[in-house]
Protein backbone atom coordinates (compact mmCIF):
# COMPACT_ATOMS: atom_id res chain seq x y z
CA UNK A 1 37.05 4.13 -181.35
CA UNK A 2 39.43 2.62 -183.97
CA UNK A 3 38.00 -0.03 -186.33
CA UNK A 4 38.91 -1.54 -189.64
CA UNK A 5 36.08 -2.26 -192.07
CA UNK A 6 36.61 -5.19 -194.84
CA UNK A 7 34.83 -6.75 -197.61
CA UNK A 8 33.98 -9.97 -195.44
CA UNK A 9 36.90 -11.64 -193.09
CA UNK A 10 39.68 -12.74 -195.40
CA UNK A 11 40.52 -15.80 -193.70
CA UNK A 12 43.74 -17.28 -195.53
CA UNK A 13 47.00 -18.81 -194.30
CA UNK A 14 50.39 -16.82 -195.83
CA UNK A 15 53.31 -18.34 -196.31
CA UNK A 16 55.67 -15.50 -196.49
CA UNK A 17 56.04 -15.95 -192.52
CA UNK A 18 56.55 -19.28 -192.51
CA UNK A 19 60.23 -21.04 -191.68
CA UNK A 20 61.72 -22.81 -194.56
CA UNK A 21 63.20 -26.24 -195.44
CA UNK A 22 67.33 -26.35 -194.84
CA UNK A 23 68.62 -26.89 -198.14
CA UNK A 24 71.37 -29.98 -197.95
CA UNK A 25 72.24 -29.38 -201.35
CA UNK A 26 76.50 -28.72 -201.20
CA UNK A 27 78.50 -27.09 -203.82
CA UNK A 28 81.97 -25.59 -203.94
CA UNK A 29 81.40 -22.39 -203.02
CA UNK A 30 79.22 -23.82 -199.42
CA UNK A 31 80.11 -20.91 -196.80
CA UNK A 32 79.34 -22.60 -193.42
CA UNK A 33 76.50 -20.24 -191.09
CA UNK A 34 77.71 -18.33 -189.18
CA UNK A 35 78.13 -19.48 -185.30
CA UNK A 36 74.46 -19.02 -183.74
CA UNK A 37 76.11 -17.92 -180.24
CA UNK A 38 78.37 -15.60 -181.83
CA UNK A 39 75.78 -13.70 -184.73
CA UNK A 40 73.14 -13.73 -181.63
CA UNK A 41 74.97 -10.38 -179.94
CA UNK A 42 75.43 -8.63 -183.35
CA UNK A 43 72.05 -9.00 -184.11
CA UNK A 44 71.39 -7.43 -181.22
CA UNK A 45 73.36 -4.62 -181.55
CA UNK A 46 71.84 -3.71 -184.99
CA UNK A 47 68.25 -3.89 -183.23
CA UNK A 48 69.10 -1.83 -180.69
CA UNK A 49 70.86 0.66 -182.99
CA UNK A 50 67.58 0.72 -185.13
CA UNK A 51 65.36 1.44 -181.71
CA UNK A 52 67.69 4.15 -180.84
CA UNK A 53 67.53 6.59 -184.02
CA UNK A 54 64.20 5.73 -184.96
CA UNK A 55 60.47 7.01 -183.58
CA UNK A 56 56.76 5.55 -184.46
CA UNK A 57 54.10 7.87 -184.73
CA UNK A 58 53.08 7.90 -181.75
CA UNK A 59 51.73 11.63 -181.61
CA UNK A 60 48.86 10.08 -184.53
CA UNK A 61 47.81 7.43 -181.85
CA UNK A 62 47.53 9.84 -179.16
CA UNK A 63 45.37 12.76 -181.05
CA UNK A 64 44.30 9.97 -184.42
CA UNK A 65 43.44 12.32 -187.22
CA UNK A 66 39.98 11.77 -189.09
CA UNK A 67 40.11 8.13 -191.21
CA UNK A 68 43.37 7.50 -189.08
CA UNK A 69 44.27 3.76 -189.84
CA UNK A 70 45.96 3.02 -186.40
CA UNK A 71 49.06 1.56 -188.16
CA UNK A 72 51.98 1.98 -187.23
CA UNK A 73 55.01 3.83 -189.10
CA UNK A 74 58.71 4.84 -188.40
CA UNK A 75 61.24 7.12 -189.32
CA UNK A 76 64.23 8.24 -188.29
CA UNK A 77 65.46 10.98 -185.24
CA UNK A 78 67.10 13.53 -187.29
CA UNK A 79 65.64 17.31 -189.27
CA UNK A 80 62.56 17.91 -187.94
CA UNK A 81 62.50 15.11 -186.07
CA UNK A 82 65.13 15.28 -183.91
CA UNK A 83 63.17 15.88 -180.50
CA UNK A 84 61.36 12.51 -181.02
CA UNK A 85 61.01 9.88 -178.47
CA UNK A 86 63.53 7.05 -179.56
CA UNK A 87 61.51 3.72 -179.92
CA UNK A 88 64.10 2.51 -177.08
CA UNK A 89 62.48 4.27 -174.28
CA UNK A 90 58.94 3.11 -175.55
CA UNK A 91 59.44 -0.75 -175.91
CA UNK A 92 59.31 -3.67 -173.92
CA UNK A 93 62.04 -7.31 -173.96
CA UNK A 94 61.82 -10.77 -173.49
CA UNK A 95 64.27 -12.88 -173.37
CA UNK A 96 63.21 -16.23 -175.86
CA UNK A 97 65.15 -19.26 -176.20
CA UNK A 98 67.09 -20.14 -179.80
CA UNK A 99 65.13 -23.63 -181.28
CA UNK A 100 68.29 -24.87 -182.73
CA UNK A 101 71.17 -24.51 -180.41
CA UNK A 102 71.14 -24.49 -176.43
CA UNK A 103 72.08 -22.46 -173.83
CA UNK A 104 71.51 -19.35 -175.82
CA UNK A 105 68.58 -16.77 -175.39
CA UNK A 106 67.55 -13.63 -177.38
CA UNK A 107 66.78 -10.41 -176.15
CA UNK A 108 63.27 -10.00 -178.30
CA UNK A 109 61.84 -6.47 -178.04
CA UNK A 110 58.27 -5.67 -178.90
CA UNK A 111 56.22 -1.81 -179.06
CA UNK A 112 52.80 -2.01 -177.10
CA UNK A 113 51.05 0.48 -178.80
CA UNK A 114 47.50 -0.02 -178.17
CA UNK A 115 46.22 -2.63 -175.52
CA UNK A 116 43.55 -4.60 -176.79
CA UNK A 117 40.50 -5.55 -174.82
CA UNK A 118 40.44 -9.25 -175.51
CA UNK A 119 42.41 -12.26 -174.75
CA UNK A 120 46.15 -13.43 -175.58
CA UNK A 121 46.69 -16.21 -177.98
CA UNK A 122 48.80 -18.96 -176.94
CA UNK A 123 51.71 -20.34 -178.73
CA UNK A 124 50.21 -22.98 -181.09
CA UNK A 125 47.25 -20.76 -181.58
CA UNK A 126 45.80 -19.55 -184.84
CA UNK A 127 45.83 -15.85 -185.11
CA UNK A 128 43.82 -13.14 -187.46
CA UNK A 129 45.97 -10.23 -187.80
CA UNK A 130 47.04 -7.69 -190.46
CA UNK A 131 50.90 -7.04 -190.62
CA UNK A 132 53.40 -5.27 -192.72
CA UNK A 133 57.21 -7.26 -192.09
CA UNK A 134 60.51 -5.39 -193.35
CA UNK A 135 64.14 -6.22 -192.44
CA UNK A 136 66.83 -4.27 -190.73
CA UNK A 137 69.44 -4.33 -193.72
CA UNK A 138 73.30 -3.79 -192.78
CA UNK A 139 74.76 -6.85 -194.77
CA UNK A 140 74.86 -4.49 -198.10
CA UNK A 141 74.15 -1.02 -199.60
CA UNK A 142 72.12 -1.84 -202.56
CA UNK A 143 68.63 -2.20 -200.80
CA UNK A 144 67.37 0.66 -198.14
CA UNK A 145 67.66 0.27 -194.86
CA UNK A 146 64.67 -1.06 -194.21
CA UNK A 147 62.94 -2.58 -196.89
CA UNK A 148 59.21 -3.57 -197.04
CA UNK A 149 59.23 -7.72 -197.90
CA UNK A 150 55.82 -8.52 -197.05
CA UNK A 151 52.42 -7.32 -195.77
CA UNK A 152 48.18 -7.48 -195.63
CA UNK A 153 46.05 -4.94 -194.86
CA UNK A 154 43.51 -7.88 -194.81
CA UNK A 155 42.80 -9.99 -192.16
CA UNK A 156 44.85 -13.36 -192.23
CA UNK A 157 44.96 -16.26 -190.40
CA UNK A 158 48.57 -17.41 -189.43
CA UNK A 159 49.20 -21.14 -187.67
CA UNK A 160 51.15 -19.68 -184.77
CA UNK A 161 53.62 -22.89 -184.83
CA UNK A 162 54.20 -22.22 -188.43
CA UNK A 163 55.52 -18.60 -188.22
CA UNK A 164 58.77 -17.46 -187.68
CA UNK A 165 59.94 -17.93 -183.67
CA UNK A 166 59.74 -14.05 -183.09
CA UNK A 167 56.83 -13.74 -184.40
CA UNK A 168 55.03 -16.25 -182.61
CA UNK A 169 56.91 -15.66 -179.48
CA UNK A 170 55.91 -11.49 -179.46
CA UNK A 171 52.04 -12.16 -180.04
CA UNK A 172 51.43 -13.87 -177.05
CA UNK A 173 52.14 -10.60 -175.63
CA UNK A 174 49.06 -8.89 -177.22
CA UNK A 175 45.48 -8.78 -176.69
CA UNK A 176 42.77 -9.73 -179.60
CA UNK A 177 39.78 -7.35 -180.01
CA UNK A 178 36.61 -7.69 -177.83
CA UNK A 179 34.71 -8.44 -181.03
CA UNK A 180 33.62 -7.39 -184.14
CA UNK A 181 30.54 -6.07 -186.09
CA UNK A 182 28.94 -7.18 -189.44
CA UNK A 183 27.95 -4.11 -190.85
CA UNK A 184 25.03 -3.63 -193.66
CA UNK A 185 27.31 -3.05 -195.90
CA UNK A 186 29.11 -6.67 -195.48
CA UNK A 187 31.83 -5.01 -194.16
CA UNK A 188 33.18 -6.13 -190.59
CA UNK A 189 34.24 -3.54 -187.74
CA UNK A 190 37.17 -4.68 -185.40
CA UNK A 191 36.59 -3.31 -181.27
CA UNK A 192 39.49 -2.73 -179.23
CA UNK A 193 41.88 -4.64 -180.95
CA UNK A 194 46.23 -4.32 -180.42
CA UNK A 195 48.46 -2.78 -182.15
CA UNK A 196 52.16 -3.94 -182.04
CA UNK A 197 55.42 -4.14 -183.64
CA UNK A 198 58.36 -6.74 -183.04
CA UNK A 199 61.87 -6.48 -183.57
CA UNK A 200 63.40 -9.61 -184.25
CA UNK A 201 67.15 -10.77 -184.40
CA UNK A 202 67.95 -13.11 -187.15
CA UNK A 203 68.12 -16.50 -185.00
CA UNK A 204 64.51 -15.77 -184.40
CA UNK A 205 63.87 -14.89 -188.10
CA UNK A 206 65.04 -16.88 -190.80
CA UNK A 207 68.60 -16.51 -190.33
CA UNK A 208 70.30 -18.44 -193.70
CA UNK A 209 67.15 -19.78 -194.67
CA UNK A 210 65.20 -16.99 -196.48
CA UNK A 211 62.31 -17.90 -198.52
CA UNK A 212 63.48 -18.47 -202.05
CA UNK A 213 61.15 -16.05 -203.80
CA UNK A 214 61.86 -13.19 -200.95
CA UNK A 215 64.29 -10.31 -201.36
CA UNK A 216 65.43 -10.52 -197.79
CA UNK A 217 69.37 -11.43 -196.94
CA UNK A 218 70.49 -14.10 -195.24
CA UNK A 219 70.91 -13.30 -191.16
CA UNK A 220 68.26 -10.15 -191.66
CA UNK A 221 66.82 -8.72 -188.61
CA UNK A 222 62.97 -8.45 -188.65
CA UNK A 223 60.26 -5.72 -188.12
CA UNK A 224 56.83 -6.53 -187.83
CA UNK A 225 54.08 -4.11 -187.12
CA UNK A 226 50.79 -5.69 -187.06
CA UNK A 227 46.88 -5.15 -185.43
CA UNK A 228 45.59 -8.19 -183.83
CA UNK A 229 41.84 -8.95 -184.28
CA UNK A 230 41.22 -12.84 -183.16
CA UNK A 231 42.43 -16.09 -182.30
CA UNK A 232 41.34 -19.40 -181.78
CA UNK A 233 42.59 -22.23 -180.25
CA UNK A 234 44.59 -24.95 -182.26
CA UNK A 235 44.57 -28.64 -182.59
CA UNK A 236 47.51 -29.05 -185.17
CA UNK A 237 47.00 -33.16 -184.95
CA UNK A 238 43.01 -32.65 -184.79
CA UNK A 239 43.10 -35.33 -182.19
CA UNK A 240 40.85 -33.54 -179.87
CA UNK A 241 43.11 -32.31 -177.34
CA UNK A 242 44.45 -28.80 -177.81
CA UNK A 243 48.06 -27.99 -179.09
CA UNK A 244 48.80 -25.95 -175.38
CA UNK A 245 48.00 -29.49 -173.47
CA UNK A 246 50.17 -31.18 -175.61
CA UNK A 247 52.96 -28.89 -174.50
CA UNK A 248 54.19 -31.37 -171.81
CA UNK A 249 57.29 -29.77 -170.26
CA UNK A 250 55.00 -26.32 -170.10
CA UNK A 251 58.16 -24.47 -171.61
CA UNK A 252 56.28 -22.75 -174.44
CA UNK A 253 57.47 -24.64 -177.28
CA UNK A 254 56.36 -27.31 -179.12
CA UNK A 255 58.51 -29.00 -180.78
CA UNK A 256 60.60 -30.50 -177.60
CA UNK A 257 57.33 -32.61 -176.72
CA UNK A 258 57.60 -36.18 -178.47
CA UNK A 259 56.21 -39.16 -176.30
CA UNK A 260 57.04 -41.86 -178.56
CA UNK A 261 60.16 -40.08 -179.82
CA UNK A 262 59.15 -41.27 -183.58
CA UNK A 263 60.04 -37.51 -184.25
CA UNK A 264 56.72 -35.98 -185.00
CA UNK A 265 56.05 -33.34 -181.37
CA UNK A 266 52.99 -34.34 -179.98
CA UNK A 267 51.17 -31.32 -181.28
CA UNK A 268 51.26 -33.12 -185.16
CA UNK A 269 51.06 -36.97 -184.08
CA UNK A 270 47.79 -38.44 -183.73
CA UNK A 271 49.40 -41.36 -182.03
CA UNK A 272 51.17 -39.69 -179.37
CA UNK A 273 52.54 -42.77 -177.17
CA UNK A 274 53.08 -45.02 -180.27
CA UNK A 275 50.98 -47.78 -179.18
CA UNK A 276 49.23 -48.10 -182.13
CA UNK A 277 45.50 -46.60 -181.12
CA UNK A 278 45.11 -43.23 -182.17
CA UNK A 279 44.95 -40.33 -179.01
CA UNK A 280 41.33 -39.43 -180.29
CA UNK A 281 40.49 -43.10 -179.34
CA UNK A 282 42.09 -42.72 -175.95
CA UNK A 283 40.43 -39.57 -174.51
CA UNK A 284 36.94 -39.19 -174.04
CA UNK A 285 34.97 -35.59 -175.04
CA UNK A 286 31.51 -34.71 -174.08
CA UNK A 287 28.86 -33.06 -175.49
CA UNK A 288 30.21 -29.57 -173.67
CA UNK A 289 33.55 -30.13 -175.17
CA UNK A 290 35.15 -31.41 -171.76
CA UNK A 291 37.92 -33.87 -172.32
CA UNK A 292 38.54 -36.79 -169.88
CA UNK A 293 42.02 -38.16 -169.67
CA UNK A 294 41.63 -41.92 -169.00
CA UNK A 295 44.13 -44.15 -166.74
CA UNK A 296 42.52 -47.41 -167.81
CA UNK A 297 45.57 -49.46 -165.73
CA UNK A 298 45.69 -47.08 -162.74
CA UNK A 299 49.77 -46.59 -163.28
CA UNK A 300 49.63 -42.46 -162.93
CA UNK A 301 49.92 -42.56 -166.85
CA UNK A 302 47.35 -40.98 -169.24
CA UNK A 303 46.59 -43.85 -171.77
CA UNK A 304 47.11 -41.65 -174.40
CA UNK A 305 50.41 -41.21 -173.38
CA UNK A 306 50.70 -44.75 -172.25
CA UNK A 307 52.27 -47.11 -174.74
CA UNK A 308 51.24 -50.10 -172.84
CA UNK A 309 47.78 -49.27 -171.85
């Protein structure tokens, strides 16, 4: 059985993984971003070059070694390991929309290594993982090619709609654990939790917008390996209803959901319709946690969503 054992659950939000502010500053030496449509196939082309010379160690996961950590690591097809399975034939694809342009769609691939038993967090969930991140680096020769940029091997707690797109959008693939154990000690023991890695194109990452005290280039391709231990389901707006109602359209992404159109997404405005009355006001919650959706003037419209209700 794999487990992890800790000193307690960390439980802390990092903000290495989450997208930055644009900077609107403008100098003489501005370089327009690249076209998003046009950098979206390139970035795909370094991904897939990356899965096609490169192996995880997969033989460790299927015979783990005593005190294995059930992390995953890569290297490269070549020496010695030149009869490795390429990480190509072992990975899986989505295809994800970009969040700033339209009409354009990203091939995300992501490794299932181990299936965990639990359930799948949803897109504006909060999720306990450990992760290492690194970038795909073909912009310049003075850093490896990949380079480590961030990582925990302690549980954290990451605000799905606050990570990176490709991040977010590849956990909903994976399962949490099936639980946990507190241990004498005060350590805690993970059950049947996943293990994963994304690959991420740049439009998905951070694209020009690095963080400022991060080593990694401008339109850098992600990795992400990570083991996912919990979730829990988020209420951005703490209004009462949960962030996956408040996803309107039922795309998977919410920041296109904005009743009032006052610019906050209904999954951060506690006044979703505008009218005035707060949404926690305008629902009704029981003592079992079941929410009621009130249509005080009978017009097919929610009041909470109902500006003139």
């Amino acid at each position: 059985m794999k487990k992890l054992k800790q000193i307690g659950l960390l439980v802390t939000i990092v903000t290495i993984l989450f997208s930055c502010g644009n900077d609107d500053s403008v100098d003489d030496n501005f370089i327009p971003a690249r076209d998003r449509a046009e950098e979206a196939p390139a970035s795909t082309a370094i991904i897939e070059e990356y899965l096609e010379t490169h192996f995880y160690n997969y033989e460790e996961f299927q015979n783990p070694p005593a005190d294995f950590d059930f992390r995953v690591k890569f290297d490269t097809i070549a020496g010695d390991n030149a009869n490795k399975i390429p990480l190509m034939d072992q990975v899986s694809f989505k295809m994800v929309p970009d969040r700033v342009v339209d009409n354009l769609e990203y091939k995300l691939y992501y490794l299932e290594v181990v299936a965990g038993g639990g359930e799948k967090p949803q897109f504006p969930d909060l999720a306990t993982l450990s992760y290492e991140g690194t970038y795909i680096n073909k912009e310049t020769n003075l850093v490896p090619y990949t380079k480590i940029f961030d990582s925990s091997i302690v549980p954290v707690t990451f605000d799905l709609t606050g990570v990176v797109n490709g991040f977010q959008d590849a956990l909903v693939e994976f399962n949490t654990a099936t639980g946990f154990i507190n241990n004498p000690d005060g350590t805690i023991t993970f059950e049947n939790y996943s293990v994963g890695a994304v690959f991420m194109p740049s439009g998905l990452g951070y694209y020009v917008n690095p963080p400022a005290t991060s080593a990694i280039p401008v339109y850098a391709q992600l990795i992400f390996t990570f083991q996912l231990y919990d979730k829990a389901q988020g209420d951005q707006d703490s209004d009462g209803i949960p962030s996956i109602v408040e996803d309107l359209n039922g795309n998977g992404i919410e920041e296109d959901d904005d009743t009032d159109e006052d610019g906050l997404p209904n999954y951060v405005d506690a006044d979703d319709d505008g009218d005035g009355r707060p949404t926690a006001d305008e629902i009704e919650i029981d003592e079992d946690g079941n929410i009621t959706y009130p249509d005080s003037d009978n017009d097919g419209i929610v009041d909470y969503l109902d500006s003139d209700s």
